[in-house]
C-alpha atoms as a PDB file:
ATOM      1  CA  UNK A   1    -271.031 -47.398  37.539  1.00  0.00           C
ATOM      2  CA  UNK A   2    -267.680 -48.593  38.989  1.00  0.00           C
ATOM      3  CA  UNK A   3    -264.842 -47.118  37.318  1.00  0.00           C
ATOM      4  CA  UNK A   4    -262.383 -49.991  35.645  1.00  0.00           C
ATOM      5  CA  UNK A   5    -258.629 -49.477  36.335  1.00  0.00           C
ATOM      6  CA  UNK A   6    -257.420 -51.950  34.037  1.00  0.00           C
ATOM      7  CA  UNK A   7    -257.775 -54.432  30.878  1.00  0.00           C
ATOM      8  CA  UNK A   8    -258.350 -57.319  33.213  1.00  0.00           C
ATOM      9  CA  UNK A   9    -260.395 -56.121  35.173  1.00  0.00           C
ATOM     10  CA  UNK A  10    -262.629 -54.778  31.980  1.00  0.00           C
ATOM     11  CA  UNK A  11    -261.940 -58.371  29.956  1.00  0.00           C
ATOM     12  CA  UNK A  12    -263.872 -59.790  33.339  1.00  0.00           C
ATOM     13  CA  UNK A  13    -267.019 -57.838  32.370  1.00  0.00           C
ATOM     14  CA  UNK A  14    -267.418 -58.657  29.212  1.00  0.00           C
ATOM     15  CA  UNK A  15    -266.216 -61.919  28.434  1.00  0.00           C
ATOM     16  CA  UNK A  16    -266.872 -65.357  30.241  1.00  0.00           C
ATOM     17  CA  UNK A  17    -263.908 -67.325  32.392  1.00  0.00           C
ATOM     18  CA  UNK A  18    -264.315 -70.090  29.336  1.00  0.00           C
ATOM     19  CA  UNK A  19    -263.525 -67.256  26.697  1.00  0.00           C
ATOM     20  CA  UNK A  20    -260.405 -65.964  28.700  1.00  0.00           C
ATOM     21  CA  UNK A  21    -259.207 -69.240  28.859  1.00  0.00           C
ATOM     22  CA  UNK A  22    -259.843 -69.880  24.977  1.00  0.00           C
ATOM     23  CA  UNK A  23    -257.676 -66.218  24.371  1.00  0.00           C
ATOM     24  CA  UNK A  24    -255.274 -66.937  26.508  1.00  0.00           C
ATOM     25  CA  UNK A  25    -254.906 -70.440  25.102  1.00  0.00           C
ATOM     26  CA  UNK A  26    -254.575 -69.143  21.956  1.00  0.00           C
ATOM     27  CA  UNK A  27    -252.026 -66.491  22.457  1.00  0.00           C
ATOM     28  CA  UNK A  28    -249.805 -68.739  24.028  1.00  0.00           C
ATOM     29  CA  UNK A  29    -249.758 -71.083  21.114  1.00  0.00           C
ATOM     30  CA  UNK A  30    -248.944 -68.491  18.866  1.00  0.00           C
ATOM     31  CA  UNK A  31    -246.434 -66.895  20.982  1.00  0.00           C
ATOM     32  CA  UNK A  32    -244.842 -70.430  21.157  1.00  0.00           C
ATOM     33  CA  UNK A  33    -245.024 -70.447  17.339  1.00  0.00           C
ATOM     34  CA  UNK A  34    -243.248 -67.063  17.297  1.00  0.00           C
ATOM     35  CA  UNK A  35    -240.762 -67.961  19.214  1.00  0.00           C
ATOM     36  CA  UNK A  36    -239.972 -71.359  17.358  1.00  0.00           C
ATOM     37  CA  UNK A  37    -239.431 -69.432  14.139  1.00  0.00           C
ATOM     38  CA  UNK A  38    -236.919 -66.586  15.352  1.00  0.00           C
ATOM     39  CA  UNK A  39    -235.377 -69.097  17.445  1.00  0.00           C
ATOM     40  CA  UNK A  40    -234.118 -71.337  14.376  1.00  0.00           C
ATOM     41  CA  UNK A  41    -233.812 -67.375  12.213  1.00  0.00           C
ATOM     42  CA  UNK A  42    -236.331 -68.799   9.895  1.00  0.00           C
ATOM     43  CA  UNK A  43    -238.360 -65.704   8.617  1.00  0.00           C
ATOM     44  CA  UNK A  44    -242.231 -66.378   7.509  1.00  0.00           C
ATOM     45  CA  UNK A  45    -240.948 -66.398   4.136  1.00  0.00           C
ATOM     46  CA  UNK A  46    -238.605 -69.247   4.333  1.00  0.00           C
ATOM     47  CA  UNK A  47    -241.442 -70.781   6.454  1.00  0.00           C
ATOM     48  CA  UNK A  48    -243.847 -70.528   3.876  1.00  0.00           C
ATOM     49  CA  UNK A  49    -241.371 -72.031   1.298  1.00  0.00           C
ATOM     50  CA  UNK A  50    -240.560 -75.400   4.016  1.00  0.00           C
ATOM     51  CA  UNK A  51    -244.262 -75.717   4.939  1.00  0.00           C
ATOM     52  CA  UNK A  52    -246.855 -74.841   2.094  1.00  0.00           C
ATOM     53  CA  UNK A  53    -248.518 -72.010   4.463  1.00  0.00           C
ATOM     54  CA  UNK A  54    -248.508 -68.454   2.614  1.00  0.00           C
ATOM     55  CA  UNK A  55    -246.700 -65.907   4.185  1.00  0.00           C
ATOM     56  CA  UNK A  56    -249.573 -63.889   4.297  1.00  0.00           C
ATOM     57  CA  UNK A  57    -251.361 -66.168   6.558  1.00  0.00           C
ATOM     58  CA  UNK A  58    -248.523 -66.578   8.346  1.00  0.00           C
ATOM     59  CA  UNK A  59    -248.950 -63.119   9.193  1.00  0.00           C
ATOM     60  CA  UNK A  60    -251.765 -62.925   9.857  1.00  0.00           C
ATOM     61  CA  UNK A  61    -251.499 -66.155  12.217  1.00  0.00           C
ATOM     62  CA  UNK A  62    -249.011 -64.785  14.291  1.00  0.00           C
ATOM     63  CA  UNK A  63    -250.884 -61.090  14.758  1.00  0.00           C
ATOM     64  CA  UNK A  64    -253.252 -62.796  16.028  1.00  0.00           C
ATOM     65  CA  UNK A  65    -255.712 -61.611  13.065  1.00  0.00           C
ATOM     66  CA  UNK A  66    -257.364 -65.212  12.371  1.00  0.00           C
ATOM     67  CA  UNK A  67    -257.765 -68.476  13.883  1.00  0.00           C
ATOM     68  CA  UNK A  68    -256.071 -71.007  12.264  1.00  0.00           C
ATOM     69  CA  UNK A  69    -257.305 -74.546  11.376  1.00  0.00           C
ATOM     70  CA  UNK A  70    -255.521 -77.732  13.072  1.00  0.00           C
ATOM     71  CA  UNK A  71    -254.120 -78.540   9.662  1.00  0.00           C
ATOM     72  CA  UNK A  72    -252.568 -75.496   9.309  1.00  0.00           C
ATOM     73  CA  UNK A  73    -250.726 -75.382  12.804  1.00  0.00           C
ATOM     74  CA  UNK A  74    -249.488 -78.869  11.749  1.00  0.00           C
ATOM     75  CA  UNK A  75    -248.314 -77.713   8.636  1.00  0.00           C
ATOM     76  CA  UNK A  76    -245.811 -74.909  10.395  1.00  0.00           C
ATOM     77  CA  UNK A  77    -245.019 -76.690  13.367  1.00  0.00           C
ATOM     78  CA  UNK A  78    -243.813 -79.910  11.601  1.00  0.00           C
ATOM     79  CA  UNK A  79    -240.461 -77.835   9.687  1.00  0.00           C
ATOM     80  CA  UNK A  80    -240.027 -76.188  13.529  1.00  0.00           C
ATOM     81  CA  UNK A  81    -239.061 -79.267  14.713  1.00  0.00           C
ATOM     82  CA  UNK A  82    -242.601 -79.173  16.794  1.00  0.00           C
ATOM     83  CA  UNK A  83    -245.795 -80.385  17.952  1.00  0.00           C
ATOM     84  CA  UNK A  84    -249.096 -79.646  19.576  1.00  0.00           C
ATOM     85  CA  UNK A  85    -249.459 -81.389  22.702  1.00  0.00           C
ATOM     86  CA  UNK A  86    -252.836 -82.210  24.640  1.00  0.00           C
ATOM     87  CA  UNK A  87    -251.998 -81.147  28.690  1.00  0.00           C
ATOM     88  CA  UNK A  88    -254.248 -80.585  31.795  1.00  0.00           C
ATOM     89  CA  UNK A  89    -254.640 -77.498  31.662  1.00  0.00           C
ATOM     90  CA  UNK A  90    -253.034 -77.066  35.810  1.00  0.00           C
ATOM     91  CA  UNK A  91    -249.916 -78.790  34.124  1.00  0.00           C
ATOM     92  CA  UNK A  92    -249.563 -76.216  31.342  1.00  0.00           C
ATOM     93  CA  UNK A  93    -250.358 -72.777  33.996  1.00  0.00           C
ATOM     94  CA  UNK A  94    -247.519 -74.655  36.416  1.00  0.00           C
ATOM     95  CA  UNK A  95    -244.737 -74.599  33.140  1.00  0.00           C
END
């Protein structure tokens, strides 16, 4: 058996290019999330107050711990100041 050196190269085995590409999707939306909220200091408690979304979910959201539904990305993105965008995806690797 070939000895693995690291994650990637063990994430190749046992997932399929399509789920990579779903994960990696995903983590970039929620790191983009992230990054909205502690760039305007809004903690996930003020964020649940301006968008409706419980904090716990917002937690749980942003570790990552649950996919979330369209509505509910709408619902935090919209006091952000953002939105979901639909991109090739060579356009969104070359940003």
């Amino acid at each position: 058996m070939e000895k693995l050196t690291s994650w990637d190269e063990f994430e190749k085995t046992i997932f399929t290019p399509e789920e990579i590409a779903e994960s990696d999707l995903r983590v970039a939306l929620i790191g983009e999330l992230i990054k909205a909220r502690d760039e305007q200091g809004i903690s996930q408690k003020e964020l649940e107050k301006l968008s409706g979304v419980k904090q716990p979910s917002i937690a749980r959201l942003e570790k990552l711990h649950t996919d979330p539904r369209l509505h509910t990305l709408i619902k935090l993105l919209v006091p952000l100041g953002k939105t979901l965008a639909i991109v090739p995806l060579e356009t969104a690797k070359q940003n």
